[in-house]
C-alpha atoms as a PDB file:
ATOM      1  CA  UNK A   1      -1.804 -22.187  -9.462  1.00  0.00           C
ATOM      2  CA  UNK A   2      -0.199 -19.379  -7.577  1.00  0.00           C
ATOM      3  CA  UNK A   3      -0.992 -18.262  -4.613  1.00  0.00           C
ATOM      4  CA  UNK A   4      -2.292 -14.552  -4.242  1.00  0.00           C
ATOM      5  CA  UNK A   5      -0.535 -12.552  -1.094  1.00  0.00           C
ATOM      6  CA  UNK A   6      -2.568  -9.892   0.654  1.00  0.00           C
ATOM      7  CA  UNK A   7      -1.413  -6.856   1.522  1.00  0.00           C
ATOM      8  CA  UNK A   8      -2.407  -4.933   4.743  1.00  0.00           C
ATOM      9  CA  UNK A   9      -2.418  -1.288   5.311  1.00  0.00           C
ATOM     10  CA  UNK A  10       0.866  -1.325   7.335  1.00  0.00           C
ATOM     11  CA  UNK A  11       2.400  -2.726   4.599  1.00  0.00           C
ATOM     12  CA  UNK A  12       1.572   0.003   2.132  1.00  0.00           C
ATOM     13  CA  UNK A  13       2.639   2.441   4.632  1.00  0.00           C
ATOM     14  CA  UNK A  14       5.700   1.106   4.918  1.00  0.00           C
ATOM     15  CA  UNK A  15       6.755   2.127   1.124  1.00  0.00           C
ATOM     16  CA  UNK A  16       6.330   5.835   2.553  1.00  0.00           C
ATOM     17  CA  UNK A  17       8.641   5.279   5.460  1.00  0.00           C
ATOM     18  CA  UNK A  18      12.136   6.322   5.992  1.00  0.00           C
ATOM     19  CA  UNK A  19      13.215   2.791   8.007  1.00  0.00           C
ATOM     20  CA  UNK A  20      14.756   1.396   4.846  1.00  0.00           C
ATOM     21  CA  UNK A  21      14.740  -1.989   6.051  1.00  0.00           C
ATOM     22  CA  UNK A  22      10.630  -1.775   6.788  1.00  0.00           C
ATOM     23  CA  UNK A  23      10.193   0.452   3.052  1.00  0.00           C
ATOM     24  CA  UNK A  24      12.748  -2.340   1.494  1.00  0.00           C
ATOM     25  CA  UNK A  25      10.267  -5.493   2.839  1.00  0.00           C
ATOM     26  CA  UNK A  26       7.464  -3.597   1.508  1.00  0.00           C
ATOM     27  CA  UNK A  27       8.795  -3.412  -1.939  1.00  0.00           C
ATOM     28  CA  UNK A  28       9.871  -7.394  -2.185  1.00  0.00           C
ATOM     29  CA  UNK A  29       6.244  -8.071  -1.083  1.00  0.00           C
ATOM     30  CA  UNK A  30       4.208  -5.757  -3.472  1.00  0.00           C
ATOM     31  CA  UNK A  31       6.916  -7.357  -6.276  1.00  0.00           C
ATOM     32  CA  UNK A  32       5.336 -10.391  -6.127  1.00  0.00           C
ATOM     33  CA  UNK A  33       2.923 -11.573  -8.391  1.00  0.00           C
ATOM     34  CA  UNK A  34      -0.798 -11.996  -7.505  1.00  0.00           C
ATOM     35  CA  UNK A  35      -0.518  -9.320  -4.977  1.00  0.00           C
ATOM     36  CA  UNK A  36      -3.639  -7.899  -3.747  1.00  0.00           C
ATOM     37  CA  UNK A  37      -5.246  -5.052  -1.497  1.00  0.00           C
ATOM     38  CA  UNK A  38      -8.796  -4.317  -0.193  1.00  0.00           C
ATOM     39  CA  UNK A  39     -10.724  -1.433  -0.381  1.00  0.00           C
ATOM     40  CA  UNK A  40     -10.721  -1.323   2.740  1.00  0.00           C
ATOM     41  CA  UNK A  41      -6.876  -1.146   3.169  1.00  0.00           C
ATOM     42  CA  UNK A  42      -7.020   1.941   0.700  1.00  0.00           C
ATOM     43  CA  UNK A  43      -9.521   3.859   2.821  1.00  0.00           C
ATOM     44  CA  UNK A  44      -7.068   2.820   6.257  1.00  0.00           C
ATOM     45  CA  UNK A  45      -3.998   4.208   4.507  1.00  0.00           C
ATOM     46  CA  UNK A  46      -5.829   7.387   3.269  1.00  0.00           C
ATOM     47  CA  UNK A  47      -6.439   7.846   6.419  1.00  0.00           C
ATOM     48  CA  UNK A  48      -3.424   7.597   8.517  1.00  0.00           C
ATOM     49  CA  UNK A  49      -1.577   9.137   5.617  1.00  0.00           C
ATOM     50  CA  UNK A  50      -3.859  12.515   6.247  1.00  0.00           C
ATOM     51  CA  UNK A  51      -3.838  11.929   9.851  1.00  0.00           C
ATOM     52  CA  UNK A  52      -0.684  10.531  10.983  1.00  0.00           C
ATOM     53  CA  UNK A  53       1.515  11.503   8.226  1.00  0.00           C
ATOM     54  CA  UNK A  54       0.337  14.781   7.138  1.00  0.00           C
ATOM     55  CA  UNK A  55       0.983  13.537   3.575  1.00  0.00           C
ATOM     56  CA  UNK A  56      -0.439  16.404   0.574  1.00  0.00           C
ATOM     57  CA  UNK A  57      -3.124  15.028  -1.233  1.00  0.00           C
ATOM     58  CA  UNK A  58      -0.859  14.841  -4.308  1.00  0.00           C
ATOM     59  CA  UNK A  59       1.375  12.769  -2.436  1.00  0.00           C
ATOM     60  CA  UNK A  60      -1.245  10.292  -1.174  1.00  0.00           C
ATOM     61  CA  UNK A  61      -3.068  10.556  -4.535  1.00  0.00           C
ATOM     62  CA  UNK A  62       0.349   9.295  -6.160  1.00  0.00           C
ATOM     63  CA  UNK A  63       0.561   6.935  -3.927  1.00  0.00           C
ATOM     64  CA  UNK A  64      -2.869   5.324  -3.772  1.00  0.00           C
ATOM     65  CA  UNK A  65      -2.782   5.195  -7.822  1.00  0.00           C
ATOM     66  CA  UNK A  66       0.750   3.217  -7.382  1.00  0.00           C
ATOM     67  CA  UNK A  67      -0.834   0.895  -5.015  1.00  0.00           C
ATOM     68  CA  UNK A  68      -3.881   0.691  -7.623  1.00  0.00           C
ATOM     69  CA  UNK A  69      -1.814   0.336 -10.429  1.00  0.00           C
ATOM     70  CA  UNK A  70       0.185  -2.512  -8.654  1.00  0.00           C
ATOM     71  CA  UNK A  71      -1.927  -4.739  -6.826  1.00  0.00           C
ATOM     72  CA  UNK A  72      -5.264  -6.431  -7.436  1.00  0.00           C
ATOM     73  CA  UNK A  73      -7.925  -3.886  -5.431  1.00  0.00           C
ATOM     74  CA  UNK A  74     -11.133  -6.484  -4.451  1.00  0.00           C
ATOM     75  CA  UNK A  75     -13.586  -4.170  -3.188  1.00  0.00           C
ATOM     76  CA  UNK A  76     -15.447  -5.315   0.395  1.00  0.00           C
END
């Protein structure tokens, strides 16, 4: 049995930042298998990418579909 590893919202945005070290942690953690995000953690990074980031909606659509296409979603 594996064990799944959660992802929080932080986490996520760190595969959009520029602090390589922070964006290269993300991507070893979302490598692993059984990794999984919340609904929740998609609404929190829409938000603070339109917010905080001033991301397009292209971008963030691109990269919520990544995170979608990567990681278990269990919806709260």
């Amino acid at each position: 049995m594996s064990d799944r590893v959660f992802l929080d919202s932080n986490v996520c945005l760190y595969l959009l930042s520029e602090d390589s070290t922070k964006k290269q942690i993300a991507e070893s953690l979302l490598a692993l298998p059984d990794t999984v995000i919340s609904s929740q953690v998609i609404s929190e990074t829409i938000n603070v990418g339109l917010k905080k980031l001033r991301l397009s909606h292209q971008q963030l659509k691109n990269h919520i579909n990544f995170l979608q296409i990567n990681c278990d979603v269990m919806i709260i």
